[in-house]
N, C-alpha and C. Protein backbone atom coordinates (compact mmCIF):
# COMPACT_ATOMS: atom_id res chain seq x y z
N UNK A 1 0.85 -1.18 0.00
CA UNK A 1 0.00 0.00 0.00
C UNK A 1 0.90 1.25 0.00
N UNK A 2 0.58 1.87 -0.88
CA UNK A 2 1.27 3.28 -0.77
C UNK A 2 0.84 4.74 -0.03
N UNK A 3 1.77 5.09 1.16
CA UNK A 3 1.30 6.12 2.34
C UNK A 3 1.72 7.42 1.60
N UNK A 4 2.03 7.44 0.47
CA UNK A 4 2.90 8.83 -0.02
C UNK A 4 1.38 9.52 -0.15
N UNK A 5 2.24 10.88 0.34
CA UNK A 5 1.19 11.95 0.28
C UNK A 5 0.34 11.64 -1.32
N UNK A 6 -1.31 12.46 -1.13
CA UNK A 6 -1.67 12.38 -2.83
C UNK A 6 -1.18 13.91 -2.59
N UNK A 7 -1.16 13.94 -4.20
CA UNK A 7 -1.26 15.19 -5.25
C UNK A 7 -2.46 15.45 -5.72
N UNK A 8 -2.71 16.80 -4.82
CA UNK A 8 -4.05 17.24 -5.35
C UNK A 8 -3.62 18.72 -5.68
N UNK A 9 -4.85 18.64 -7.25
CA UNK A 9 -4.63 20.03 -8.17
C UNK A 9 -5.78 20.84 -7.37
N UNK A 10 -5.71 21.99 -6.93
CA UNK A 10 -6.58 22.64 -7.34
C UNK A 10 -7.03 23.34 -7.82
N UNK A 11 -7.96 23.63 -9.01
CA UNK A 11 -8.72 24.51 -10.18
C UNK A 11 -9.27 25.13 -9.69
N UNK A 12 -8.98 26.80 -10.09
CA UNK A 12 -10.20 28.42 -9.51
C UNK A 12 -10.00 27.85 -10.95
N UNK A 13 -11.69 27.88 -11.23
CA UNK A 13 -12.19 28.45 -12.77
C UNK A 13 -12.73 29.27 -13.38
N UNK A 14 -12.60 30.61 -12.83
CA UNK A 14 -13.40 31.52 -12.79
C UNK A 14 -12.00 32.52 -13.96
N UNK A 15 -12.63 33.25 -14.91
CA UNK A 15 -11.43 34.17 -15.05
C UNK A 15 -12.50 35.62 -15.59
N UNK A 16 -13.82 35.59 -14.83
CA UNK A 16 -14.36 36.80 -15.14
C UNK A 16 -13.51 38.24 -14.54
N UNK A 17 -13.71 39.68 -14.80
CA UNK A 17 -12.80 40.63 -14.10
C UNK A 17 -13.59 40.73 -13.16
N UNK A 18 -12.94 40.97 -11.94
CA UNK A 18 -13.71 41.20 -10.60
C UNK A 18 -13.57 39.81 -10.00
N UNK A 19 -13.48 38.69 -10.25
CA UNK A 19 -14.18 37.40 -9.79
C UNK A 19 -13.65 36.99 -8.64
N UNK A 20 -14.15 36.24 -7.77
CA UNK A 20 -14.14 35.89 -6.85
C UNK A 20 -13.11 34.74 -6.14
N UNK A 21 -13.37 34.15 -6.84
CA UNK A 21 -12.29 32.92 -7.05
C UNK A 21 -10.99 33.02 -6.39
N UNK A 22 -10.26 33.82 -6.90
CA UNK A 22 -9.06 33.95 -5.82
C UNK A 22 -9.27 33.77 -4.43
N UNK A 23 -10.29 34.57 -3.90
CA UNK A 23 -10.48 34.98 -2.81
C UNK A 23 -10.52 33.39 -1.69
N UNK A 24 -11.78 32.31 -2.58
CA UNK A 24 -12.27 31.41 -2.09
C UNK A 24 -11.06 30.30 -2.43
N UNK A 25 -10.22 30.10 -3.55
CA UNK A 25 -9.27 29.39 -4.02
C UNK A 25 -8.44 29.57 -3.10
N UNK A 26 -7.40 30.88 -2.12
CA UNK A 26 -6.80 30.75 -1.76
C UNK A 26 -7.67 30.28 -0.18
N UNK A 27 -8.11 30.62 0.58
CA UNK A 27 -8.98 29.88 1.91
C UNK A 27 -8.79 28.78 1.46
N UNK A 28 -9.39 27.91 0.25
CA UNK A 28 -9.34 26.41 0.44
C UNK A 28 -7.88 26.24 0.45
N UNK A 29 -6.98 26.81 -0.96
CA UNK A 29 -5.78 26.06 -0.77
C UNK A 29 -4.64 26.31 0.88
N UNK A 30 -4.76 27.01 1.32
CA UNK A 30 -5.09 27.09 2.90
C UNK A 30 -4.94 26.12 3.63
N UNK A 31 -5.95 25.46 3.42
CA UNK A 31 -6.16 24.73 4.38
C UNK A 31 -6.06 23.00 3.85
N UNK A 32 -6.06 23.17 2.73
CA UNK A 32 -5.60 21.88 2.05
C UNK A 32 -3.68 21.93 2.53
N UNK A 33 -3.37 22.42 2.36
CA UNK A 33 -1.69 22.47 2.72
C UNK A 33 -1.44 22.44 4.09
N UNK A 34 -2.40 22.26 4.97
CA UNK A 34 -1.81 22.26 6.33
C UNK A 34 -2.01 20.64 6.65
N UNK A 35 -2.21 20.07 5.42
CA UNK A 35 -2.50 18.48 6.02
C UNK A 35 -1.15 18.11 5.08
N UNK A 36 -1.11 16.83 6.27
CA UNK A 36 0.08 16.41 6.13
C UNK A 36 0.22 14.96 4.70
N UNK A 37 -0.83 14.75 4.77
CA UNK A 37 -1.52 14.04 3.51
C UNK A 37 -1.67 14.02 2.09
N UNK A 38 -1.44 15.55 2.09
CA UNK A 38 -1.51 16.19 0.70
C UNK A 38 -0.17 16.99 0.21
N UNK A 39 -0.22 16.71 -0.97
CA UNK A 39 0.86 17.92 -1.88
C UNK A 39 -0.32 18.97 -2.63
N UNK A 40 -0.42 19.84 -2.42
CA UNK A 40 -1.24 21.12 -3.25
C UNK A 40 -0.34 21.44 -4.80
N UNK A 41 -1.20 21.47 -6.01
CA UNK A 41 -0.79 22.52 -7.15
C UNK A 41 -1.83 23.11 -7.13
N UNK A 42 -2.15 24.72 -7.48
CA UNK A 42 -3.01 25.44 -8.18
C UNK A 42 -2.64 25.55 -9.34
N UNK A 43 -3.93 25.19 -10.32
CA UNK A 43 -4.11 25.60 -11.62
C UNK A 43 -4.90 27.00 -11.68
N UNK A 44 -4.79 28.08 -11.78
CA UNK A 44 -5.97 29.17 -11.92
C UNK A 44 -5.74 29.25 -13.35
N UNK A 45 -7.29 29.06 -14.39
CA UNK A 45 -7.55 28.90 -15.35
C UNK A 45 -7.04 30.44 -15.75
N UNK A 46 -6.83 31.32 -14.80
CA UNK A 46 -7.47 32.82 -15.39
C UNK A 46 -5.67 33.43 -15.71
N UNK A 47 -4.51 32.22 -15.22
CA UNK A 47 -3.19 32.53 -15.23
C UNK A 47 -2.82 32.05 -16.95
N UNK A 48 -3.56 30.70 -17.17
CA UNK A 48 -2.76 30.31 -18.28
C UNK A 48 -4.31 29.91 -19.15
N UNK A 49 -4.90 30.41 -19.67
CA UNK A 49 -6.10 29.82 -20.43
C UNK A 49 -5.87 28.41 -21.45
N UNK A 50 -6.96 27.85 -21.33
CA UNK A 50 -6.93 26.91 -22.62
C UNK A 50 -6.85 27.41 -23.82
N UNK A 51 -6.76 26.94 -24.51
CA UNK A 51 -6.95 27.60 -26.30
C UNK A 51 -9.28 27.44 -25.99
N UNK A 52 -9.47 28.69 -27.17
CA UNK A 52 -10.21 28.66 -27.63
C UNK A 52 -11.66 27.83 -28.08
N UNK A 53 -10.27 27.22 -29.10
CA UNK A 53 -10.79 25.91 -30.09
C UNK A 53 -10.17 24.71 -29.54
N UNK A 54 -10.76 23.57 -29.47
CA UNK A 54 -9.85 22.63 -29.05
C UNK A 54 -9.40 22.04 -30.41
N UNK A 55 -8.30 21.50 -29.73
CA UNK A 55 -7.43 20.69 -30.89
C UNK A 55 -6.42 22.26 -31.40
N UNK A 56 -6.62 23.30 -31.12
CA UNK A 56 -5.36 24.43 -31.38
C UNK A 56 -4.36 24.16 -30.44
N UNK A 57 -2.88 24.76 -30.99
CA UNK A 57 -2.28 25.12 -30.46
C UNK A 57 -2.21 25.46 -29.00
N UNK A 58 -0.88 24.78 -28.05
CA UNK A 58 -1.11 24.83 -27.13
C UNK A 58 0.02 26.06 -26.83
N UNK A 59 0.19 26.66 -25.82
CA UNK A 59 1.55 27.38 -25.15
C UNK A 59 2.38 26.64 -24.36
N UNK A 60 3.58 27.25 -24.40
CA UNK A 60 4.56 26.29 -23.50
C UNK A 60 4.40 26.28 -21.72
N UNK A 61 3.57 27.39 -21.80
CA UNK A 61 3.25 27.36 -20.11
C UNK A 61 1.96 27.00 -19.82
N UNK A 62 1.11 26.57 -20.78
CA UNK A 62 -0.17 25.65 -20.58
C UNK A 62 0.09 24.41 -20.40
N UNK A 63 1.48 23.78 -21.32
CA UNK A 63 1.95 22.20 -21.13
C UNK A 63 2.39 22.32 -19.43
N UNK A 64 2.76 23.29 -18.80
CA UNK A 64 2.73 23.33 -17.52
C UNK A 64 1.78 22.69 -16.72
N UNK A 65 0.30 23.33 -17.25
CA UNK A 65 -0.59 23.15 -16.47
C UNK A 65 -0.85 21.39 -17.06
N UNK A 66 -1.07 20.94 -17.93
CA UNK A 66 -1.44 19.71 -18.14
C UNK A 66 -0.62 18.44 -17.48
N UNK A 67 1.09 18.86 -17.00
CA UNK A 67 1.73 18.35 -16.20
C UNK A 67 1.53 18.43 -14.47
N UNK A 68 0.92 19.31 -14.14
CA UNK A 68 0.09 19.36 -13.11
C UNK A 68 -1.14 18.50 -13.20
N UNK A 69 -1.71 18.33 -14.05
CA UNK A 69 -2.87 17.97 -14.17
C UNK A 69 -2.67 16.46 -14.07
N UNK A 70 -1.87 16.11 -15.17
CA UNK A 70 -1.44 14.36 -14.98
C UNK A 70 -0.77 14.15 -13.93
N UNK A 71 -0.28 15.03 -13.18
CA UNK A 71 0.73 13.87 -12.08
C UNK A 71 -0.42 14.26 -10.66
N UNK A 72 -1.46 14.71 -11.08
CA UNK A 72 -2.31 14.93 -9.69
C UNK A 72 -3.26 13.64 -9.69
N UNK A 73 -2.94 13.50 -8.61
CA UNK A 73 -3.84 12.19 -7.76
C UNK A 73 -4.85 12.59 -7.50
N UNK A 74 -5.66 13.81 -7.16
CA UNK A 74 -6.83 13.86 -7.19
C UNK A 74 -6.86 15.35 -7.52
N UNK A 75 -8.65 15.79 -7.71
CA UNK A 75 -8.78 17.39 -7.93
C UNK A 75 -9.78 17.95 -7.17
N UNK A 76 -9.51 19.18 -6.85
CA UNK A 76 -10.82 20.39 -6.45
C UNK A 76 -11.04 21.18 -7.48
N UNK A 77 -12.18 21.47 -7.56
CA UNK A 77 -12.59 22.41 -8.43
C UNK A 77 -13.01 23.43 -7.52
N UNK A 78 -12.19 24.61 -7.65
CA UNK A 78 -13.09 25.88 -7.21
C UNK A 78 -14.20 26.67 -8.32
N UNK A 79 -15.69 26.94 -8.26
CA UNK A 79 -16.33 26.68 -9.38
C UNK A 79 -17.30 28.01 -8.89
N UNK A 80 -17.56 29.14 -9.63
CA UNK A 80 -18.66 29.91 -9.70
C UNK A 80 -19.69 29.47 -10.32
N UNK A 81 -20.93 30.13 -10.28
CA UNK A 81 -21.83 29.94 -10.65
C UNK A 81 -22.70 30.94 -11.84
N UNK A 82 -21.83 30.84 -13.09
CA UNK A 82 -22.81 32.02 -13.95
C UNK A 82 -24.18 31.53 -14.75
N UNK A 83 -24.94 32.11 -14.90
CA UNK A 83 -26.27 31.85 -15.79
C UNK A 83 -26.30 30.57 -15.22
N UNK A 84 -26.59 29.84 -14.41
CA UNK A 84 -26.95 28.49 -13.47
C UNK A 84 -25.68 27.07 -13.92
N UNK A 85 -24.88 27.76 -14.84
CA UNK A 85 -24.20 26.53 -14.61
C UNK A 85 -21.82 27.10 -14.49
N UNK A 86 -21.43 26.65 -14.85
CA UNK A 86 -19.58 26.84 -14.43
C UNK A 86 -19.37 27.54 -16.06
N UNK A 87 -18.32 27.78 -15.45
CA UNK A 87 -17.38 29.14 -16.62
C UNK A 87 -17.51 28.20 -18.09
N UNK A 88 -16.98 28.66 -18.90
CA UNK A 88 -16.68 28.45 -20.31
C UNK A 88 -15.62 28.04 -20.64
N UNK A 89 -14.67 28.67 -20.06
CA UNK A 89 -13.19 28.42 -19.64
C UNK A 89 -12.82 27.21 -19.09
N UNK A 90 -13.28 27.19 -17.52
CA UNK A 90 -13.10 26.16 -16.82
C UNK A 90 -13.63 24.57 -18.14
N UNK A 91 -14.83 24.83 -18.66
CA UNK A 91 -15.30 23.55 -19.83
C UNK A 91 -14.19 23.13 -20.46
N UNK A 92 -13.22 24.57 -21.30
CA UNK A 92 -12.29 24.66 -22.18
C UNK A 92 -11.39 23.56 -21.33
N UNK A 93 -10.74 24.16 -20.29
CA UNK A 93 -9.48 23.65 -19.64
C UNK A 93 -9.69 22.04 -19.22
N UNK A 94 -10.98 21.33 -18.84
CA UNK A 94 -11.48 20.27 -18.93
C UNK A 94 -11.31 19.51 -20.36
N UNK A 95 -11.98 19.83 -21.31
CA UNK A 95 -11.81 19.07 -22.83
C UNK A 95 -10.39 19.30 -23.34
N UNK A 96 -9.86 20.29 -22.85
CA UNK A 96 -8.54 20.08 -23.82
C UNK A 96 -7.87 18.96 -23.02
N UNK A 97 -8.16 18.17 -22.26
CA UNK A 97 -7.75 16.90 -21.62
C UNK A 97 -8.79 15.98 -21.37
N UNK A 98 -7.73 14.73 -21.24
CA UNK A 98 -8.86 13.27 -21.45
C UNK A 98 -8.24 12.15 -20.20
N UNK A 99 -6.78 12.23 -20.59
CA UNK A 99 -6.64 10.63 -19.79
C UNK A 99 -6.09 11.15 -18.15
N UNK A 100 -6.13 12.70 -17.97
CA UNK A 100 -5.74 12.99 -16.75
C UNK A 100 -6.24 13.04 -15.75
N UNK A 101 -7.69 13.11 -16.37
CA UNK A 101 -9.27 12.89 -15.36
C UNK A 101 -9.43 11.47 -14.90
N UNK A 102 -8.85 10.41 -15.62
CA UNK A 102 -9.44 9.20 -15.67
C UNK A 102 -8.91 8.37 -14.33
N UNK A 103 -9.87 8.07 -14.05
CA UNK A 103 -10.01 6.99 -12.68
C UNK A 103 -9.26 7.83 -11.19
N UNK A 104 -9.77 8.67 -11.61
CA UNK A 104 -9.26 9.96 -10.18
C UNK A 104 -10.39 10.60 -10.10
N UNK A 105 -10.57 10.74 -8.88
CA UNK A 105 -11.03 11.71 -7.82
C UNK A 105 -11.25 13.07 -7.78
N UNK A 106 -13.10 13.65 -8.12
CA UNK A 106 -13.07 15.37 -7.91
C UNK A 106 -13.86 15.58 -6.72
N UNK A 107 -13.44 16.79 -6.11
CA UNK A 107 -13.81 17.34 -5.08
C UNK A 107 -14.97 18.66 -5.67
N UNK A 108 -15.42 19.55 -5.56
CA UNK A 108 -16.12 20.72 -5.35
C UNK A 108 -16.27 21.64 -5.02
N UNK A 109 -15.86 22.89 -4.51
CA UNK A 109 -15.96 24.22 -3.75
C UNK A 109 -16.44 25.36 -4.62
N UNK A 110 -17.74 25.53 -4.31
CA UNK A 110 -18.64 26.12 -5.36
C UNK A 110 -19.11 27.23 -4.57
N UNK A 111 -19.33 28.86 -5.36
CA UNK A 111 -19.89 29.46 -4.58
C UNK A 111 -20.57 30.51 -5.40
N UNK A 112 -21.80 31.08 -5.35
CA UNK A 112 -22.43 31.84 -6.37
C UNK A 112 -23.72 32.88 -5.10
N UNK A 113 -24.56 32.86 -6.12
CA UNK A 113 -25.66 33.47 -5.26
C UNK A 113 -26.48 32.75 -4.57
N UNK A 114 -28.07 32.81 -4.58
CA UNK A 114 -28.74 31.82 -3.95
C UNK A 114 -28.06 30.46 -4.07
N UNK A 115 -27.96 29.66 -4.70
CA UNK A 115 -27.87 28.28 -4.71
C UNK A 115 -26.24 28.08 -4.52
N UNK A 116 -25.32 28.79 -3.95
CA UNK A 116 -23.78 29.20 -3.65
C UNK A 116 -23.28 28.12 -4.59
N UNK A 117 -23.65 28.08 -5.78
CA UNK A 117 -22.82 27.62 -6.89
C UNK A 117 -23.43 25.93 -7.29
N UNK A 118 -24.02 25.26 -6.30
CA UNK A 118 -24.49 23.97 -6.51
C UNK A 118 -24.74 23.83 -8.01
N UNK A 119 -25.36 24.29 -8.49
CA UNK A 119 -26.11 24.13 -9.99
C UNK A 119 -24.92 23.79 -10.89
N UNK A 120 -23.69 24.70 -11.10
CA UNK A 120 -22.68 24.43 -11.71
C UNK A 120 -21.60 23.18 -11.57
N UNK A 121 -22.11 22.73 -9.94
CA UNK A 121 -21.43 21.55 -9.83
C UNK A 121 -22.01 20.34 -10.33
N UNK A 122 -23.25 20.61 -10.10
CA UNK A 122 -24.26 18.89 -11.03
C UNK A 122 -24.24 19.34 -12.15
N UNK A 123 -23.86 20.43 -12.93
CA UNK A 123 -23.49 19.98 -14.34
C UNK A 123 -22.11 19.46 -14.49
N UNK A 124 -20.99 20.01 -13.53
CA UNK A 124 -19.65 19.50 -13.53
C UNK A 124 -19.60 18.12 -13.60
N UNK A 125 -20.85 17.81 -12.77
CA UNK A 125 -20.35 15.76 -11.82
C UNK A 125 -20.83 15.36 -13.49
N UNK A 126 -21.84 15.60 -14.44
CA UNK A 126 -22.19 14.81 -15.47
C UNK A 126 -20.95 14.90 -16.35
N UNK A 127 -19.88 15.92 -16.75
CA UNK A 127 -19.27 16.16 -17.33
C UNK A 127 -18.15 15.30 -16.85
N UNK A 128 -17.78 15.36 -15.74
CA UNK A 128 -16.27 14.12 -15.12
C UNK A 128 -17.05 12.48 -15.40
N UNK A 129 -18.56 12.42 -15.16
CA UNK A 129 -18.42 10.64 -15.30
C UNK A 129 -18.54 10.05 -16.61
N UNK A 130 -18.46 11.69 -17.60
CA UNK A 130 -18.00 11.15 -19.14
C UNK A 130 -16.74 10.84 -19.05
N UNK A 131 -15.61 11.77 -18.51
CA UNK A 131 -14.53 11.33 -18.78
C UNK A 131 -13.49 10.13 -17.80
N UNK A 132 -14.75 9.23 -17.28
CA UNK A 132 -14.32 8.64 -16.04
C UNK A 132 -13.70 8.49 -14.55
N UNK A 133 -13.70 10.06 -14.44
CA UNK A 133 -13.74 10.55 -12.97
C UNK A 133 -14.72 10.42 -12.21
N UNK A 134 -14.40 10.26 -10.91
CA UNK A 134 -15.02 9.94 -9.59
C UNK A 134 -15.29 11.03 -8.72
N UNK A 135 -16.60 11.58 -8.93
CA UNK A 135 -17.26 13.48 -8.18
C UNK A 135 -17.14 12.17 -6.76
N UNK A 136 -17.11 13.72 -5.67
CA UNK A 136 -17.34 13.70 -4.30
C UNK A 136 -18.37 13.71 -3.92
N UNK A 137 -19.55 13.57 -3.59
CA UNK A 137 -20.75 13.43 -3.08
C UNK A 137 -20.58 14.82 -1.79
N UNK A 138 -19.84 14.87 -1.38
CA UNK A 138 -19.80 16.40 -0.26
C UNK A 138 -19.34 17.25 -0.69
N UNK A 139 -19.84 18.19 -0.88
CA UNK A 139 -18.80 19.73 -1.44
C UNK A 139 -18.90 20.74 -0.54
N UNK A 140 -18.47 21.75 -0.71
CA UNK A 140 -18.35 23.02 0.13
C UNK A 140 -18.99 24.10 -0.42
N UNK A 141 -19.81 24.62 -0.20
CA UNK A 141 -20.60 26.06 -0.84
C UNK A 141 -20.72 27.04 -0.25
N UNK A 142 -21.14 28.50 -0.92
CA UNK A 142 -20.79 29.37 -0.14
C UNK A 142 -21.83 30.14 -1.04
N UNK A 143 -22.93 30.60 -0.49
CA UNK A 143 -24.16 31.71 -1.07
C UNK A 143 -23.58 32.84 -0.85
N UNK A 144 -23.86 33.85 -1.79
CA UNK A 144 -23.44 35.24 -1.44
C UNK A 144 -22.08 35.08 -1.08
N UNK A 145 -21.18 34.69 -1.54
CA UNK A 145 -19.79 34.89 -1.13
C UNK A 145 -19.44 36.07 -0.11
N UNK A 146 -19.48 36.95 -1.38
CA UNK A 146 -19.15 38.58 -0.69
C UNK A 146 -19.56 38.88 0.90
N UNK A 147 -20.53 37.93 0.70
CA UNK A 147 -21.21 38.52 2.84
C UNK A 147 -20.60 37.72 3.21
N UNK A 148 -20.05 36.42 2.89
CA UNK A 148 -19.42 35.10 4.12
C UNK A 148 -17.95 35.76 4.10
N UNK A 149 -17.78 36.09 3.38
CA UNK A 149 -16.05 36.46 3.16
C UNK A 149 -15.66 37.98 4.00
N UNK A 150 -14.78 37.40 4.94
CA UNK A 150 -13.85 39.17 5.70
C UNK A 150 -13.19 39.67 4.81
N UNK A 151 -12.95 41.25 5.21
CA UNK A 151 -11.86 41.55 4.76
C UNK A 151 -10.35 40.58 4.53
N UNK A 152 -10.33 39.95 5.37
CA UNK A 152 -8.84 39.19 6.11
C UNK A 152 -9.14 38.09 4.85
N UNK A 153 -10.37 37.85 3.92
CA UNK A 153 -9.99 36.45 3.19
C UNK A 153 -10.64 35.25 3.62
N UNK A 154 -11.11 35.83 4.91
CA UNK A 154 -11.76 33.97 5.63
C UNK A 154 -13.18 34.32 5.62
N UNK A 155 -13.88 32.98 5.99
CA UNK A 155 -15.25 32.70 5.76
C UNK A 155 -15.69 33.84 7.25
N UNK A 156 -16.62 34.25 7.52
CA UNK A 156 -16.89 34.59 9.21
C UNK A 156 -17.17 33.38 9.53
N UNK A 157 -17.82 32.40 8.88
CA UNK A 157 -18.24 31.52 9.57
C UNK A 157 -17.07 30.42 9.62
N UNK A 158 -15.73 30.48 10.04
CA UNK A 158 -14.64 29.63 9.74
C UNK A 158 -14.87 28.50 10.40
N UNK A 159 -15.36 28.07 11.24
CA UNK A 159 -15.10 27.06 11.63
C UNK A 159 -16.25 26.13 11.09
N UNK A 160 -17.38 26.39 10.60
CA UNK A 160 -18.61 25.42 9.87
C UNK A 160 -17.78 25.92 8.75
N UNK A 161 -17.50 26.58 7.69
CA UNK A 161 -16.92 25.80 6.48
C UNK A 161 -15.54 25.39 6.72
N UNK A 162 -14.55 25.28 7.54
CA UNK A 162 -13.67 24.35 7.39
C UNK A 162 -13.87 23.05 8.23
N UNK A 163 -14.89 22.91 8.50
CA UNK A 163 -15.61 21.76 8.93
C UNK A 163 -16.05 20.82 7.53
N UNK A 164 -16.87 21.49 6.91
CA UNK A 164 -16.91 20.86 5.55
C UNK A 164 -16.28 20.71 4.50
N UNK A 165 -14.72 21.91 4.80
CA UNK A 165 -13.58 21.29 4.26
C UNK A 165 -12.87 19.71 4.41
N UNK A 166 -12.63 19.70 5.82
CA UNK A 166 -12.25 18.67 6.16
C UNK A 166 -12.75 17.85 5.88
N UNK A 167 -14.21 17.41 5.73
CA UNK A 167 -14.79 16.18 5.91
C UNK A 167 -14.93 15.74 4.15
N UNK A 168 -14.86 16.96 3.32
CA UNK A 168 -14.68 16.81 1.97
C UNK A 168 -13.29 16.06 1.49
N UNK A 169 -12.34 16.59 2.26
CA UNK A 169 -11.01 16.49 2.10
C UNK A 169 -10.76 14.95 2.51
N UNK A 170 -11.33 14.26 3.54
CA UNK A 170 -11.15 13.24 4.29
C UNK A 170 -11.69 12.41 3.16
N UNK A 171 -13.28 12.23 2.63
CA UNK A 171 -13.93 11.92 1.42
C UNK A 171 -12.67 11.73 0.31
N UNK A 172 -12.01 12.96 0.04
CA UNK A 172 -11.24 12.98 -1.53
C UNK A 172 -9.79 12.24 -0.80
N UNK A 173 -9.63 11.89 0.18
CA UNK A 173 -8.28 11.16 0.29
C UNK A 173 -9.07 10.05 0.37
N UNK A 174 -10.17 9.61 0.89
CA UNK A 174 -10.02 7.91 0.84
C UNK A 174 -10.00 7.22 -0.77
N UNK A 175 -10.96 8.02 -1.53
CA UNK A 175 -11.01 7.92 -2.81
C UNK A 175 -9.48 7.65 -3.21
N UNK A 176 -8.71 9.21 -2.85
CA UNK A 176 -7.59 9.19 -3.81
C UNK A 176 -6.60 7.97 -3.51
N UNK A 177 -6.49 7.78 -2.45
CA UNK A 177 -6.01 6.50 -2.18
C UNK A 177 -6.33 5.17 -2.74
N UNK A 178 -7.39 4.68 -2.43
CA UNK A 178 -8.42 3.78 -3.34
C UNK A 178 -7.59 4.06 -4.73
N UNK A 179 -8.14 4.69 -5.12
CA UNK A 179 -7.63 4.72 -7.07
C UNK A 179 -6.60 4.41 -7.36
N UNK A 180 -5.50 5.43 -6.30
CA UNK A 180 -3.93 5.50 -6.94
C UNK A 180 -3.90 3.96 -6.92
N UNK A 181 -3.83 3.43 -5.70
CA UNK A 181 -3.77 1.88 -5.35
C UNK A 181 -4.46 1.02 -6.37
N UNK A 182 -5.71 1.31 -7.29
CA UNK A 182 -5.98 0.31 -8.21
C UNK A 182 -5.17 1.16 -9.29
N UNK A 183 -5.20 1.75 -9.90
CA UNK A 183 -4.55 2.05 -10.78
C UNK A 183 -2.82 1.33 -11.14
N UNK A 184 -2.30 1.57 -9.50
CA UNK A 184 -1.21 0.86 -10.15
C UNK A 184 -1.02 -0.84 -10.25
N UNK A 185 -2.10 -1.19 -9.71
CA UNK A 185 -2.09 -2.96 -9.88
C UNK A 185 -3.06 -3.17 -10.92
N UNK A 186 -3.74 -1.95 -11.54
CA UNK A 186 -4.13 -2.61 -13.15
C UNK A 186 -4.66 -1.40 -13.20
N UNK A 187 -4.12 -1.33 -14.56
CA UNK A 187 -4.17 0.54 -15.12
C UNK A 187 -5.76 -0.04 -15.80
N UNK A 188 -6.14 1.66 -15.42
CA UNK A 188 -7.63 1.88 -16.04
C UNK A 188 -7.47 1.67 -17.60
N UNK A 189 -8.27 1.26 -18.11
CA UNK A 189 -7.96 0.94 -19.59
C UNK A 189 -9.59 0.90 -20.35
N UNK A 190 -10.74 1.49 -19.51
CA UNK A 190 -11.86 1.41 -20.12
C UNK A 190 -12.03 2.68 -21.38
């Protein structure tokens, strides 16, 4: 059995101006790095975009991000909520990849208005069990961002959402474990 920390990516997919994402991306990655369990990468979609069109041309600092992407053992998505479902972008940065999703582990941290982003995540979970990823059943949400969020960056309510950090986080390591462990005694091949 392998105890090595996982590698988890985590994705802000947001790259509207003004957006939020940073704000909530850095709180989670936060607190994902204080466990001793995990290695953290951030991908922020809004640093290195996908191409456009898929199948274009890539940049040499996007092959960055796709090397993050394959050597991560599991993922979070940090995910807004526009017109009821996730960015355009974030879709982009998803399809321009296939076998990096596969038989790994997504997490959730969604936050919008009324419905603090939920809506964009049940379109997310249909979109990963095309490409044979494994959604989290617990996510973390946050209505009205702007009112949960201090000046300082943290939730007011810190200790109920890093409550549902953790227990998300606990969720995406048993998974990530699980997988890495089948994966390497028989590679996914569906």
């Amino acid at each position: 059995m392998n105890k090595a920390p996982l590698r988890v990516a985590i994705i802000i997919g947001s790259t509207r101006e003004g957006r939020f994402g940073p704000t909530v991306g850095r709180w989670f990655t936060e607190l994902a790095r204080q466990r001793d369990d995990l290695i953290v990468d951030v991908v922020d979609v809004a640093d290195e975009p996908p191409p456009a069109a898929l199948g274009a041309k890539t940049s040499e600092r996007f092959a960055d991000v796709t090397e993050k992407l394959s050597r991560a053992d599991a993922f979070v998505v940090v995910t807004c909520e526009y017109n009821h479902s996730f960015p355009g972008t974030l879709k982009n940065l998803i399809d321009t990849h296939f076998y990096e999703w596969r038989a790994k582990p997504v997490a959730f941290v969604s936050y919008g208005g009324l419905s603090g982003g939920l809506r964009s995540v049940e379109h997310l979970r249909g979109v990963f069990a095309e490409l044979h990823a494994v959604t989290m059943r617990d996510t973390v949400s946050f209505h009205a961002p702007w009112n949960w969020f201090g000046s300082d960056g943290r939730p007011n309510d810190a200790e109920g959402a890093e409550a549902a950090a953790k227990g998300m986080l606990d969720q995406l390591g048993w998974w990530g474990h699980a997988l890495r462990e089948a994966r390497a005694v028989r590679p996914y091949g569906a």
